[in-house]
N, C-alpha and C. Protein backbone atom coordinates (compact mmCIF):
# COMPACT_ATOMS: atom_id res chain seq x y z
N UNK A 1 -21.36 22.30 49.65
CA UNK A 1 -20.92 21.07 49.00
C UNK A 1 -19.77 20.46 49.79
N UNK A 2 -19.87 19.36 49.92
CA UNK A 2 -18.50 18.18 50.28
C UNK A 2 -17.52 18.57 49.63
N UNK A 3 -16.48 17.98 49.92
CA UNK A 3 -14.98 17.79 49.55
C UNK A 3 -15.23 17.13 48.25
N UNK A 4 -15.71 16.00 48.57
CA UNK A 4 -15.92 14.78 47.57
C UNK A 4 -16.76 15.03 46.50
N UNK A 5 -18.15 16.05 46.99
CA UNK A 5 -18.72 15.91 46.06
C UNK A 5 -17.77 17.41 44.86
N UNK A 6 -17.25 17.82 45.55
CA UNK A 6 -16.62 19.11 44.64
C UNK A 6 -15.45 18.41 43.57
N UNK A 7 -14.60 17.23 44.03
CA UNK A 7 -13.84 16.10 43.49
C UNK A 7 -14.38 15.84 42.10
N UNK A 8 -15.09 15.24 42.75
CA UNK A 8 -16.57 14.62 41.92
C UNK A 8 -16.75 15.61 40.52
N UNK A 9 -17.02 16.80 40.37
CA UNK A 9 -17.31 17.88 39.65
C UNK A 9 -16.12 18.10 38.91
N UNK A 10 -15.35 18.14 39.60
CA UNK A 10 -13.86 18.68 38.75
C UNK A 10 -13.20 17.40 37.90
N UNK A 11 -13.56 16.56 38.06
CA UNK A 11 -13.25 15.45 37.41
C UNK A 11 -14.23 15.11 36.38
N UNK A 12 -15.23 15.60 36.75
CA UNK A 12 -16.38 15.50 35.19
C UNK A 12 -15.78 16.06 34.28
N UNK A 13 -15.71 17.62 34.73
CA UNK A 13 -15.46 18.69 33.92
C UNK A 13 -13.77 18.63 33.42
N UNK A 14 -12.95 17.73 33.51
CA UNK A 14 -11.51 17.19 33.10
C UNK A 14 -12.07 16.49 32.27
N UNK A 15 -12.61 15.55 32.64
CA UNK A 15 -13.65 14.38 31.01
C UNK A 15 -13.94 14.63 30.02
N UNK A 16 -14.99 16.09 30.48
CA UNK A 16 -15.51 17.09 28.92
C UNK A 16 -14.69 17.60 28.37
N UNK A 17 -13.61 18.09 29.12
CA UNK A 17 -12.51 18.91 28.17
C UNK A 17 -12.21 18.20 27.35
N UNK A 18 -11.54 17.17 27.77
CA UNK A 18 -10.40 16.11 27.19
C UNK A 18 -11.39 15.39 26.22
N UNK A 19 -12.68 15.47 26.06
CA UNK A 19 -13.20 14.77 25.27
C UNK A 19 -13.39 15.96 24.15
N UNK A 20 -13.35 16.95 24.24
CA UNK A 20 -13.27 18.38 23.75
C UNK A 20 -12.33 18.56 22.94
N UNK A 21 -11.25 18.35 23.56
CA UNK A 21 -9.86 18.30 22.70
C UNK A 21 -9.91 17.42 21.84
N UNK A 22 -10.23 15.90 21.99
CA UNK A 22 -9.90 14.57 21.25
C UNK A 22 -10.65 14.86 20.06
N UNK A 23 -12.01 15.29 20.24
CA UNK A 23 -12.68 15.94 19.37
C UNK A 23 -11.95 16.75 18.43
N UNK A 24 -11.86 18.35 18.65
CA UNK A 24 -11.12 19.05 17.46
C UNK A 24 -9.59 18.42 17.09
N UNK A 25 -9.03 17.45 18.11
CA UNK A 25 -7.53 16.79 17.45
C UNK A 25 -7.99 15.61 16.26
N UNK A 26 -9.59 15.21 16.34
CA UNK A 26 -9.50 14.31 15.37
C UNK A 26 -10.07 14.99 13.91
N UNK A 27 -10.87 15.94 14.53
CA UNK A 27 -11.34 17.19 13.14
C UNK A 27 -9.97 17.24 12.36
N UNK A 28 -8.53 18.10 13.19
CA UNK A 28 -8.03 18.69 12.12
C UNK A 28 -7.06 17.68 11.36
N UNK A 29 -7.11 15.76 12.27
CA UNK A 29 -6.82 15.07 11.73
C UNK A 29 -7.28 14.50 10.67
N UNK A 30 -8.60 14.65 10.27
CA UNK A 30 -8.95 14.25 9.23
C UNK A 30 -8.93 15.70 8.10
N UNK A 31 -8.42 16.75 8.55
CA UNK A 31 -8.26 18.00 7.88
C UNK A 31 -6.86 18.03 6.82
N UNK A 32 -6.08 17.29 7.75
CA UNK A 32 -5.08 17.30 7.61
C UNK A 32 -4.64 15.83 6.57
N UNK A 33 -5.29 14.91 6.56
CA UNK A 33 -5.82 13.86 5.64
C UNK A 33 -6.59 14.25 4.42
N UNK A 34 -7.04 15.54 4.23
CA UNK A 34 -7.77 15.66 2.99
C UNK A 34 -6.95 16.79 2.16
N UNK A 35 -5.75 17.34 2.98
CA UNK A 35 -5.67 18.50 2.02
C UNK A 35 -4.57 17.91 1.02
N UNK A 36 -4.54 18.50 -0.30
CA UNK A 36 -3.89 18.41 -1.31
C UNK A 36 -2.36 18.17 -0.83
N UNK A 37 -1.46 17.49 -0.43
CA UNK A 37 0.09 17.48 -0.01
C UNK A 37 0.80 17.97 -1.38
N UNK A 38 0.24 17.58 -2.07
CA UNK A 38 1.14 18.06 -3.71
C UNK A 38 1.64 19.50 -3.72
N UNK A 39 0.29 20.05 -3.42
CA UNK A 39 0.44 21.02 -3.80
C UNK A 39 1.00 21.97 -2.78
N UNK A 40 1.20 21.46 -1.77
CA UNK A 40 1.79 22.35 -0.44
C UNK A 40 3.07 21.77 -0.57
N UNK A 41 3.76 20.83 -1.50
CA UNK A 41 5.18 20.60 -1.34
C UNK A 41 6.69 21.62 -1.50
N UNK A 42 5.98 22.71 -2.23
CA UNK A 42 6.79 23.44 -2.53
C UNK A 42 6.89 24.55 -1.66
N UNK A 43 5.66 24.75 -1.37
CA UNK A 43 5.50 26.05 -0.60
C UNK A 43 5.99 25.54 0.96
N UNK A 44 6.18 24.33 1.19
CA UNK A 44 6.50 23.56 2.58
C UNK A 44 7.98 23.67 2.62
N UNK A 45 7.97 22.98 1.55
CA UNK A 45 9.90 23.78 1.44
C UNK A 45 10.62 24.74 1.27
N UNK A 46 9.72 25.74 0.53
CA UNK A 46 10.28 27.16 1.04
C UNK A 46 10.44 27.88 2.40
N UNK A 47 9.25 27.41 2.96
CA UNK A 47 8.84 27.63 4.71
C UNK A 47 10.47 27.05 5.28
N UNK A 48 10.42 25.94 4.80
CA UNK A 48 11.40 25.19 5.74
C UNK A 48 12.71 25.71 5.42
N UNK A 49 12.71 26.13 4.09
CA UNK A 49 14.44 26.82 3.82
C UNK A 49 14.58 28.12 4.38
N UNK A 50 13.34 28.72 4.76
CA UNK A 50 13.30 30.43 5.17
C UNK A 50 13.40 30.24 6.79
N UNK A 51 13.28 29.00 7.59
CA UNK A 51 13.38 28.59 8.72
C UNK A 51 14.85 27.69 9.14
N UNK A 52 15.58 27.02 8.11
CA UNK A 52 16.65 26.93 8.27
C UNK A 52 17.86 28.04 7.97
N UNK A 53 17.67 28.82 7.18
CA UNK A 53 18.42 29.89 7.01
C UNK A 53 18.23 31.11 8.24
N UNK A 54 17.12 31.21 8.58
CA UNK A 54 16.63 32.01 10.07
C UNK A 54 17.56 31.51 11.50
N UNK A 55 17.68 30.48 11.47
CA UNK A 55 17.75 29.30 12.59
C UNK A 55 18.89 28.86 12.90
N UNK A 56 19.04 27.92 12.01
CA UNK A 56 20.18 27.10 11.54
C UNK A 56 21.27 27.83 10.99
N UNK A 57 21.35 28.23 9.77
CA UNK A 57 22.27 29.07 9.38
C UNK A 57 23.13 28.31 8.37
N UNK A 58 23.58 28.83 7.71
CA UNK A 58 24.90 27.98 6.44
C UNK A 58 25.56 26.76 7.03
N UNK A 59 25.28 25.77 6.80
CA UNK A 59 26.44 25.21 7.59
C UNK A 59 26.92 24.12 6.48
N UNK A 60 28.55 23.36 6.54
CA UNK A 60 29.05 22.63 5.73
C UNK A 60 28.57 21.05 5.68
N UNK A 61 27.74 21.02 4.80
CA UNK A 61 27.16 20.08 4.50
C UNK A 61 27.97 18.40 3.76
N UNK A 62 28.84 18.89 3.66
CA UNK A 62 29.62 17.91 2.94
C UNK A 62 30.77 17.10 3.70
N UNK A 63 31.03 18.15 4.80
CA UNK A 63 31.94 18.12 6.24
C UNK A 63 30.94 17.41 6.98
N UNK A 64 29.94 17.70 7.00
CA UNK A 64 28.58 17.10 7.86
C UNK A 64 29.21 18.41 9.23
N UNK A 65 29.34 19.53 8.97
CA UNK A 65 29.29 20.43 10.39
C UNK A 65 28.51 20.54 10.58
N UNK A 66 27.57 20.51 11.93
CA UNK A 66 26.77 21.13 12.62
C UNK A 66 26.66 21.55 14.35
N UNK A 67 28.02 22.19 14.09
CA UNK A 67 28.77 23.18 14.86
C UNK A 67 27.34 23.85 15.15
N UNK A 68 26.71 24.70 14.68
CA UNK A 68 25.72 25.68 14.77
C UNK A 68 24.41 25.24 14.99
N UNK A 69 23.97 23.95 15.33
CA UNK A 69 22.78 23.18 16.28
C UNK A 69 22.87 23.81 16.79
């Protein structure tokens, strides 16, 4: 095979991927459009308080510190 024609090939096969991806990114976008938000509100905020307390850490909220960014 050519240079060009090997070019040629690898650039198809960049196309399919990427059309591959766009694909399952629009699946779990419409996945992500159907699920219940209600009901994941709570459990989203627990996630997020068990990830700021992990992370972040206490900080003075009223001072507005965030010394610990």
């Amino acid at each position: 095979m050519s240079f060009d024609t090997e070019k040629v090939l690898l650039e198809e096969r960049k196309v399919k991927a990427l059309e591959k991806i766009a694909s399952n990114l629009d699946s779990l976008t419409l996945w992500f459009e159907e699920i219940d938000k209600e009901e994941w509100s709570d459990r989203l905020a627990w996630y997020l308080s068990l990830w700021k307390d992990k992370y972040i850490g206490d900080t003075d909220e009223k001072a507005g510190d965030s010394s610990s960014l």
